[in-house]
C-alpha atoms as a PDB file:
ATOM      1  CA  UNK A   1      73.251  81.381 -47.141  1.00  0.00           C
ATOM      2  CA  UNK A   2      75.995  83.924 -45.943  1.00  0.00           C
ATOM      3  CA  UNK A   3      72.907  85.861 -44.604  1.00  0.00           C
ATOM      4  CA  UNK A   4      72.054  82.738 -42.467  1.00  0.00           C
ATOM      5  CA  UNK A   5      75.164  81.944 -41.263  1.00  0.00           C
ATOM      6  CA  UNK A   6      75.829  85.044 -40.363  1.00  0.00           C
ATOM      7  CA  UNK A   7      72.049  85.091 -38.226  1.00  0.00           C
ATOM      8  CA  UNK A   8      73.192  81.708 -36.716  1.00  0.00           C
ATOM      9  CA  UNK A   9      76.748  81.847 -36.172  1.00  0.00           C
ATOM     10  CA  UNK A  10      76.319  82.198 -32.340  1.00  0.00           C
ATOM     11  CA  UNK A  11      74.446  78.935 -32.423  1.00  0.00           C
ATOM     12  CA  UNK A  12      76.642  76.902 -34.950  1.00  0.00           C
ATOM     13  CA  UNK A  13      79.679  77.940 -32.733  1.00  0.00           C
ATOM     14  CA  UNK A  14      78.051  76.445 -30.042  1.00  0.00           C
ATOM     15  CA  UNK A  15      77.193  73.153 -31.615  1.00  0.00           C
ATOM     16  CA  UNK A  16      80.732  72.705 -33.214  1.00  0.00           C
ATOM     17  CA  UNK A  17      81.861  73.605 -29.136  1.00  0.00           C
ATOM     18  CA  UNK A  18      79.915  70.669 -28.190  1.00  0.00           C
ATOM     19  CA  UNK A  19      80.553  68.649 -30.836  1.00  0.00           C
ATOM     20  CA  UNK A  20      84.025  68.863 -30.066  1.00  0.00           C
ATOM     21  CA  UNK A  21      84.288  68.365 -26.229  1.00  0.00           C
ATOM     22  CA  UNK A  22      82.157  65.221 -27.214  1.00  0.00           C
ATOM     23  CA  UNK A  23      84.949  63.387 -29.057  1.00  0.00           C
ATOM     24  CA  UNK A  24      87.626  65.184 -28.163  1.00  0.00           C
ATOM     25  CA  UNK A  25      87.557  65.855 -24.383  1.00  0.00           C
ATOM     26  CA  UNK A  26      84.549  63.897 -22.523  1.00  0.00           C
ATOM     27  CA  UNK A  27      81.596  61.807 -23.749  1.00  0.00           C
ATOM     28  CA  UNK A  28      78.811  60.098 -22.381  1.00  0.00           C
ATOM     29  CA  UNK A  29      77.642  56.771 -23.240  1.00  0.00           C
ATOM     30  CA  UNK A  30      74.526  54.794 -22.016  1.00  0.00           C
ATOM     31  CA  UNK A  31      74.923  51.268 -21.536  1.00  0.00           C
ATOM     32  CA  UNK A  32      72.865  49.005 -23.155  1.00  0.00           C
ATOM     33  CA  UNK A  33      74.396  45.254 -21.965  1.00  0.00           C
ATOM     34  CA  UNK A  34      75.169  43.659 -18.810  1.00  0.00           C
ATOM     35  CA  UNK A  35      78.507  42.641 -19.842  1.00  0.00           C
ATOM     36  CA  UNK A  36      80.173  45.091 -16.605  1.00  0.00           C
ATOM     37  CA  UNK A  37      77.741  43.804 -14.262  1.00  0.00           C
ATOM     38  CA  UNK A  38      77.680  44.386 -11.101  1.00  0.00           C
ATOM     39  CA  UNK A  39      80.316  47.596 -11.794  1.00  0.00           C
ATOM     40  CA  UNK A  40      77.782  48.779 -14.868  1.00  0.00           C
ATOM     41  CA  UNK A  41      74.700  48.062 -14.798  1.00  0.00           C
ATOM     42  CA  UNK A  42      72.369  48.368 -17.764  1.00  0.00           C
ATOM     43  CA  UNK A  43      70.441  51.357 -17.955  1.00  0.00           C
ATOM     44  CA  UNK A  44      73.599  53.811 -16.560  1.00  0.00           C
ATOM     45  CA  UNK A  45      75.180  56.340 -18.324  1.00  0.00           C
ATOM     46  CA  UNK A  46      78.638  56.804 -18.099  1.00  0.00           C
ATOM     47  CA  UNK A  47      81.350  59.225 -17.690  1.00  0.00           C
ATOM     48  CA  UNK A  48      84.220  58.334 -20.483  1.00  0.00           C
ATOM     49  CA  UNK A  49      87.506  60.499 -20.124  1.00  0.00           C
ATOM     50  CA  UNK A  50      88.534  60.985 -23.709  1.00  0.00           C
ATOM     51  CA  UNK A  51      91.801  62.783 -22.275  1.00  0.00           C
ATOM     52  CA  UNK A  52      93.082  60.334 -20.353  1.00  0.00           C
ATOM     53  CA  UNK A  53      95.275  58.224 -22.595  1.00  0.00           C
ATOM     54  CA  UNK A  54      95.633  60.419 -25.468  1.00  0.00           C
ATOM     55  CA  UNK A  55      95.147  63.772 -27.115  1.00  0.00           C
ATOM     56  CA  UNK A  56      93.425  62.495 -30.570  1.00  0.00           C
ATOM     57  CA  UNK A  57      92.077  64.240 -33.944  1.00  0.00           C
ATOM     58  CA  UNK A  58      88.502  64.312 -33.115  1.00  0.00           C
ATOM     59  CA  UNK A  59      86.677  61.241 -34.725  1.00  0.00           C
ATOM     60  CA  UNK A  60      89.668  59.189 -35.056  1.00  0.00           C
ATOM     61  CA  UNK A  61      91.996  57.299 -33.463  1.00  0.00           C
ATOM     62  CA  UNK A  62      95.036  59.269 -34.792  1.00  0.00           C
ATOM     63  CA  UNK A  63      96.663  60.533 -31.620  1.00  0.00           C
ATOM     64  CA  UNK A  64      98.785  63.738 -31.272  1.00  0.00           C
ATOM     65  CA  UNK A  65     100.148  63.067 -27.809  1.00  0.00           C
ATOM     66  CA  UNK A  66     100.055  60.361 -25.376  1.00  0.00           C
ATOM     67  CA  UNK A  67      99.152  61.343 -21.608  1.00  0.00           C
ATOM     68  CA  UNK A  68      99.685  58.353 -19.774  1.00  0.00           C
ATOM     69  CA  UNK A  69      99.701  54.283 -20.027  1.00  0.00           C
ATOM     70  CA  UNK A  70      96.132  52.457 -19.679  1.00  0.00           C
ATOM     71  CA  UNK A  71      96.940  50.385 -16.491  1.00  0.00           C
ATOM     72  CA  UNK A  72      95.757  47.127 -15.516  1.00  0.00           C
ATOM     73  CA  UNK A  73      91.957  47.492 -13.459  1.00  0.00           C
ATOM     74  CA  UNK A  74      91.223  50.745 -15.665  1.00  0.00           C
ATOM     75  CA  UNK A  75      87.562  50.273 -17.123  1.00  0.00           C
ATOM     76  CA  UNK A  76      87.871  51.588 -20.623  1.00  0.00           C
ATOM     77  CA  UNK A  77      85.827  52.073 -23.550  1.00  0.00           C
ATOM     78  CA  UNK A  78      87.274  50.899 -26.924  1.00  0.00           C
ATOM     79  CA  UNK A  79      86.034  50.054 -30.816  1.00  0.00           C
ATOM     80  CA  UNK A  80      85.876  46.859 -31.320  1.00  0.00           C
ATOM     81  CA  UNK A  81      88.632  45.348 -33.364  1.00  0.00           C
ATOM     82  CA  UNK A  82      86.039  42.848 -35.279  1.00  0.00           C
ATOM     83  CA  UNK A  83      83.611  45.195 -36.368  1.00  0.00           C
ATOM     84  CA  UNK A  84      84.309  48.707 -35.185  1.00  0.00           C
ATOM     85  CA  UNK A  85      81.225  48.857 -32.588  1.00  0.00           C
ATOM     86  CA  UNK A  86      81.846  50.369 -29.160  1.00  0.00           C
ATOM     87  CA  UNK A  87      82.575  48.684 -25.965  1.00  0.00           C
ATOM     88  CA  UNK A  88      82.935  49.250 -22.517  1.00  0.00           C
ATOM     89  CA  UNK A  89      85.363  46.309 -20.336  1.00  0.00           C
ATOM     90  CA  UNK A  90      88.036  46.142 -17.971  1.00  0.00           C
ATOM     91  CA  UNK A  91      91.837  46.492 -18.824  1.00  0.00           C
ATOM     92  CA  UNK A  92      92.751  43.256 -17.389  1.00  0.00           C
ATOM     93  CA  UNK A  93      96.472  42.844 -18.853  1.00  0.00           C
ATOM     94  CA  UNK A  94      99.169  45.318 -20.406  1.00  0.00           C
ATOM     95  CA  UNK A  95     101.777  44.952 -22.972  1.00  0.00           C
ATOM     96  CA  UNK A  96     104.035  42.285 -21.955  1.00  0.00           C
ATOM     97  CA  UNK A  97     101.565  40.319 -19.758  1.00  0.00           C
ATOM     98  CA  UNK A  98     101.159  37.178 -20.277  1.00  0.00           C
ATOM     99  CA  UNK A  99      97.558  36.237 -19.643  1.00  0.00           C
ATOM    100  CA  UNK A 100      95.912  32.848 -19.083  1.00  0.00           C
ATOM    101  CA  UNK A 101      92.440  31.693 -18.167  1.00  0.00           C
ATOM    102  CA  UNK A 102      92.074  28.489 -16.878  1.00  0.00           C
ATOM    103  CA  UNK A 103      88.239  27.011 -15.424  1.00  0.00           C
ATOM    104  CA  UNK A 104      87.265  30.821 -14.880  1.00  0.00           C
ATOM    105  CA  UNK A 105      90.675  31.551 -12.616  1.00  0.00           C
ATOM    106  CA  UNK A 106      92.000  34.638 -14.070  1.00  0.00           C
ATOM    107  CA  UNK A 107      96.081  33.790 -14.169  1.00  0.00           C
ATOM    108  CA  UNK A 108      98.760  37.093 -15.109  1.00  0.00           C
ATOM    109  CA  UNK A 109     102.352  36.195 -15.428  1.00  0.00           C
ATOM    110  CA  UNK A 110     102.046  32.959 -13.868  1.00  0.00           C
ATOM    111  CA  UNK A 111      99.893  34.451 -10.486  1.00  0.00           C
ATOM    112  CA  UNK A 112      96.458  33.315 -10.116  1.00  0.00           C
ATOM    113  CA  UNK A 113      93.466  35.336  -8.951  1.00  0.00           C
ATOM    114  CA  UNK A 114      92.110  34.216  -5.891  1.00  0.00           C
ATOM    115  CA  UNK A 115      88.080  34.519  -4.813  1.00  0.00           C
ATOM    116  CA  UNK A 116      86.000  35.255  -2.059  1.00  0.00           C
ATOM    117  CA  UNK A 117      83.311  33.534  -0.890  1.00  0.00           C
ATOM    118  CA  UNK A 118      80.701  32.870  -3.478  1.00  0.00           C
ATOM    119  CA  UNK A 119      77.415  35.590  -3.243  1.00  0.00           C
ATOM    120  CA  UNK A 120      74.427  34.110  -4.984  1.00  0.00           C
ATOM    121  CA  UNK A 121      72.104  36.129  -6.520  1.00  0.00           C
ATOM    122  CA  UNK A 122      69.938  36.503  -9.485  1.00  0.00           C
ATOM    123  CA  UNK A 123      70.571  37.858 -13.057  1.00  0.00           C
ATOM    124  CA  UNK A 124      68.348  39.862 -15.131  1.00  0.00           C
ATOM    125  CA  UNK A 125      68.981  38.349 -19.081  1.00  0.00           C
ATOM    126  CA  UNK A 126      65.492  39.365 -20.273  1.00  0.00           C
ATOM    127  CA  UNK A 127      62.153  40.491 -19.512  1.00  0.00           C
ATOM    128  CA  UNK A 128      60.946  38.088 -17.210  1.00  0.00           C
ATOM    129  CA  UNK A 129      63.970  35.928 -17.585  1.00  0.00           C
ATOM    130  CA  UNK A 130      66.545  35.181 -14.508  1.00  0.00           C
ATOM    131  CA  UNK A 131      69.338  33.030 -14.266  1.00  0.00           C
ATOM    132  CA  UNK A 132      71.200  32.066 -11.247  1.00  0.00           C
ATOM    133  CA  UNK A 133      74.417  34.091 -10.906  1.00  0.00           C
ATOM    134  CA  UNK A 134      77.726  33.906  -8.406  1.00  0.00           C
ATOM    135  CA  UNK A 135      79.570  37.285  -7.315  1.00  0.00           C
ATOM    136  CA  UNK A 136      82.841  37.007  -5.491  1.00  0.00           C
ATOM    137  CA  UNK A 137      85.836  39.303  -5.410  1.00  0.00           C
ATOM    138  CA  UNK A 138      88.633  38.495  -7.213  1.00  0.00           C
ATOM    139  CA  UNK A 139      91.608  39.785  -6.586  1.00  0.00           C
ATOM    140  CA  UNK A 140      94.919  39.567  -8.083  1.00  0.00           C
ATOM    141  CA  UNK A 141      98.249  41.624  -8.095  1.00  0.00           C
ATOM    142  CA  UNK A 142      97.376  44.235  -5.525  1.00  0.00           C
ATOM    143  CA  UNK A 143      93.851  44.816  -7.202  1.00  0.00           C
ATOM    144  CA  UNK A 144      90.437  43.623  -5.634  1.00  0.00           C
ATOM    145  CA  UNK A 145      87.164  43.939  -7.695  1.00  0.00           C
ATOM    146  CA  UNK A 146      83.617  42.497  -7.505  1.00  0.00           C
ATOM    147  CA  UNK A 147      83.242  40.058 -10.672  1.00  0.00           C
ATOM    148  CA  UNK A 148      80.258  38.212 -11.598  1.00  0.00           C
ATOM    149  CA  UNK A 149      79.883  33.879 -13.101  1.00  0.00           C
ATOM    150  CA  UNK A 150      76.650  32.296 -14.455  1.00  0.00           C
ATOM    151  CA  UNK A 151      77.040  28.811 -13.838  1.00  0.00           C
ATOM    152  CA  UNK A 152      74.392  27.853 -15.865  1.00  0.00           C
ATOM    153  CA  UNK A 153      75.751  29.789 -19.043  1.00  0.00           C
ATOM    154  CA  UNK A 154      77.914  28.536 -22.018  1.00  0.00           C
ATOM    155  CA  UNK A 155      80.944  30.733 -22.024  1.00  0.00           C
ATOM    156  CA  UNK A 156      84.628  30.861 -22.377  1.00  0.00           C
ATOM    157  CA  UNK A 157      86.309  29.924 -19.515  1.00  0.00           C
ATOM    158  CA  UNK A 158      89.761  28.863 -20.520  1.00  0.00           C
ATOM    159  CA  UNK A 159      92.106  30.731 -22.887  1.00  0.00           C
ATOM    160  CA  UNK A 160      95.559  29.120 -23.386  1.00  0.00           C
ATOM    161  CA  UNK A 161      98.383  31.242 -22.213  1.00  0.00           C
ATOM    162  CA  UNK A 162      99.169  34.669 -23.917  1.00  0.00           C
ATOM    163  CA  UNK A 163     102.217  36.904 -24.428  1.00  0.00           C
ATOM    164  CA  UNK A 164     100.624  40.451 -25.326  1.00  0.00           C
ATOM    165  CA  UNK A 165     102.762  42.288 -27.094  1.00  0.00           C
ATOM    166  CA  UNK A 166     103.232  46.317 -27.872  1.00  0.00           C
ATOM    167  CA  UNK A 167     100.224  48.225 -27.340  1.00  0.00           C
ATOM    168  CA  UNK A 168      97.924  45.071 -26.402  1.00  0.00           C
ATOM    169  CA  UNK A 169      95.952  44.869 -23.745  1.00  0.00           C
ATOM    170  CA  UNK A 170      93.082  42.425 -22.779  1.00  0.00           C
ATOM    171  CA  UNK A 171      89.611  43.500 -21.781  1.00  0.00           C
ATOM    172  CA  UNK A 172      87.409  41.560 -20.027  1.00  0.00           C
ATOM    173  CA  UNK A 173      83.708  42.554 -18.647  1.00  0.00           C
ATOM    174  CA  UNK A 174      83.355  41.725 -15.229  1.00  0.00           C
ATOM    175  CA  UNK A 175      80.251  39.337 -15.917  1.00  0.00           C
ATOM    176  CA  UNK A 176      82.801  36.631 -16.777  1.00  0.00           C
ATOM    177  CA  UNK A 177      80.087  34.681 -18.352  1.00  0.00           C
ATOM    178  CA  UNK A 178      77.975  37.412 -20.649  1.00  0.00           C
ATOM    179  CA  UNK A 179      80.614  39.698 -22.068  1.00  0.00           C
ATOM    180  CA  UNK A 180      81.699  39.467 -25.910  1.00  0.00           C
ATOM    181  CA  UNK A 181      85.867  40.522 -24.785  1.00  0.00           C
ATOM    182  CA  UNK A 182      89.349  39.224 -25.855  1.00  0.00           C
ATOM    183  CA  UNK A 183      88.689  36.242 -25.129  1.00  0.00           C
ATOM    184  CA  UNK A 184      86.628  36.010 -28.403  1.00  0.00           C
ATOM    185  CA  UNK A 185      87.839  39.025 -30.271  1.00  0.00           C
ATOM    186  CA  UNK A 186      91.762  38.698 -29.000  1.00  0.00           C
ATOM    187  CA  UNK A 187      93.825  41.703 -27.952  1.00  0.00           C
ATOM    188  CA  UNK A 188      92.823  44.909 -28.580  1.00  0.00           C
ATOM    189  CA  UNK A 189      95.698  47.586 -29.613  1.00  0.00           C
ATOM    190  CA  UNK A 190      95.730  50.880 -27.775  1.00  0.00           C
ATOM    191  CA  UNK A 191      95.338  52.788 -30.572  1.00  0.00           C
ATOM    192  CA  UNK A 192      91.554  51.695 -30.198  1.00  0.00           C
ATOM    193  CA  UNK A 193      91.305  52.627 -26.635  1.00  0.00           C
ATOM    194  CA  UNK A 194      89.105  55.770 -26.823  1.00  0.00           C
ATOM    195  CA  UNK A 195      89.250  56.887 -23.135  1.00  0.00           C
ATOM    196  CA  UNK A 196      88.430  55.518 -19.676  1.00  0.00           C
ATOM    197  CA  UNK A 197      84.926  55.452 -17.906  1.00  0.00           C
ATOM    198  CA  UNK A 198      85.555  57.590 -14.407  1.00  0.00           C
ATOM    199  CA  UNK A 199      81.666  57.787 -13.030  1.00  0.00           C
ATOM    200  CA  UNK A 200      78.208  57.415 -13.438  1.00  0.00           C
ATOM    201  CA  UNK A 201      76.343  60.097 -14.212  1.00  0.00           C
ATOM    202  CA  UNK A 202      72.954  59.231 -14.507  1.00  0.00           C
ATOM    203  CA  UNK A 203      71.263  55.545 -14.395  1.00  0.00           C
ATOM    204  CA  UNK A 204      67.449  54.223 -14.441  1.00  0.00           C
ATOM    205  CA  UNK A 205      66.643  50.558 -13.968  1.00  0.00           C
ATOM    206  CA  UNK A 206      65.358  49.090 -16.993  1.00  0.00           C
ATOM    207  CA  UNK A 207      63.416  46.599 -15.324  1.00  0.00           C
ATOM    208  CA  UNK A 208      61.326  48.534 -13.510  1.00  0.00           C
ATOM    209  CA  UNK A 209      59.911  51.438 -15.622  1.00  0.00           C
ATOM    210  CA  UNK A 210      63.036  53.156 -16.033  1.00  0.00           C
ATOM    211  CA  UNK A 211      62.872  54.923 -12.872  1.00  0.00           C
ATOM    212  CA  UNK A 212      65.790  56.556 -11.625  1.00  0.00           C
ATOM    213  CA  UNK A 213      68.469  54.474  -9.604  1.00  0.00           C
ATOM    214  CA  UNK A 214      69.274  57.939  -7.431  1.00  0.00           C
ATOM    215  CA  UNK A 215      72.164  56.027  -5.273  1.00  0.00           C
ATOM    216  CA  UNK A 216      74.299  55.339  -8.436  1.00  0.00           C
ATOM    217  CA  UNK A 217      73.882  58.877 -10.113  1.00  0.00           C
ATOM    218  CA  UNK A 218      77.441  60.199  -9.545  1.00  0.00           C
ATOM    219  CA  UNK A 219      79.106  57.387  -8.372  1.00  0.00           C
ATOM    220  CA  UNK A 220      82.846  56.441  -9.266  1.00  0.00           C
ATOM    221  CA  UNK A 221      83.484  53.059 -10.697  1.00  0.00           C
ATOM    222  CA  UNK A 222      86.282  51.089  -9.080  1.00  0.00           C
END
């Protein structure tokens, strides 16, 4: 065994290297839902910042040393608080927000989002399988970003008014009306916030063949 080690240590360093940037300084993770639609699309693999919050023991969520406050707009990726699975939303309230939905108009501290004109287009749920789907932007509090409805869907579009507290914040996807968020799994503490997505850095369009989408490889999301 020594005699191995010793034969492979070059390599092993390398893999414990990787290993370690991978949950300690950047990851990658493809998407596999259309919950961040049209900011993520499914297929895309994205850019996570595991530095950007916190300095963490690698494959926890023990940090050493905060870096800065997740802000409001930030899209971040997080473990579930329900059943530990990873997921990829938009900060949309901070500690201290208070947060109310109310017939899909997203409300913060008593402000309401307002919407642009209404863009129809079509959404992909399943091979073969469209639905009609709405994209305006929404913007609220200085911030302006592209969010998708399903009018067709059954989804959660009130929440009665919340007062998050320390370390809460509340993700939502930006397809308002396919995204499993807080509205169903209720704040999520910061401590679960594993970094933020900055770009992405390679996509292919499941729907057609997985050929590459070569005008989002790269791109920043917003």
């Amino acid at each position: 065994m020594r005699t191995w080690l010793r034969a492979n240590r070059g390599f092993l360093l390398f893999v414990a290297g990787f290993l370690f940037f991978r949950t300690a300084v950047a990851d990658w993770n493809p998407v596999p839902t259309g919950s961040m639609r049209p900011t993520i699309l499914q297929g895309d693999v994205v850019l996570v910042d595991r530095l950007a919050y916190d300095w963490k023991v690698p494959l926890t969520n023990v940090s050493l040393h905060p870096v800065a406050d997740p802000q409001r707009g930030d899209v971040v990726v997080f473990d579930s608080p329900a059943d530990g699975s990873r997921l990829i939303k938009r900060i949309v309230a901070v500690p201290g927000d208070q947060i109310e939905l109310r017939h899909d108009v997203l409300i913060i501290n008593g402000q309401a989002a307002t919407y642009g004109p209404a863009m129809p287009s079509q959404e992909w749920v399943a091979p073969g399988v469209e639905v009609p789907a709405l994209r305006q932007v929404e913007t609220l509090l200085g911030q302006a970003r592209m969010v998708q409805h399903l009018p067709g869907i059954a989804a959660r579009r009130d929440v009665a008014p919340i007062t998050l507290g320390p370390d809460q914040f509340f993700m939502m996807g930006d397809n308002r009306d396919n995204s499993f968020d807080s509205r169903y799994l209720g704040p999520v503490e910061r401590r679960l916030i594993n970094g933020r997505a900055r770009r992405v850095l390679v996509s292919a369009d499941i729907t057609d063949h997985w050929l590459p989408r070569w005008d989002r490889i790269g791109s920043r999301l917003q």
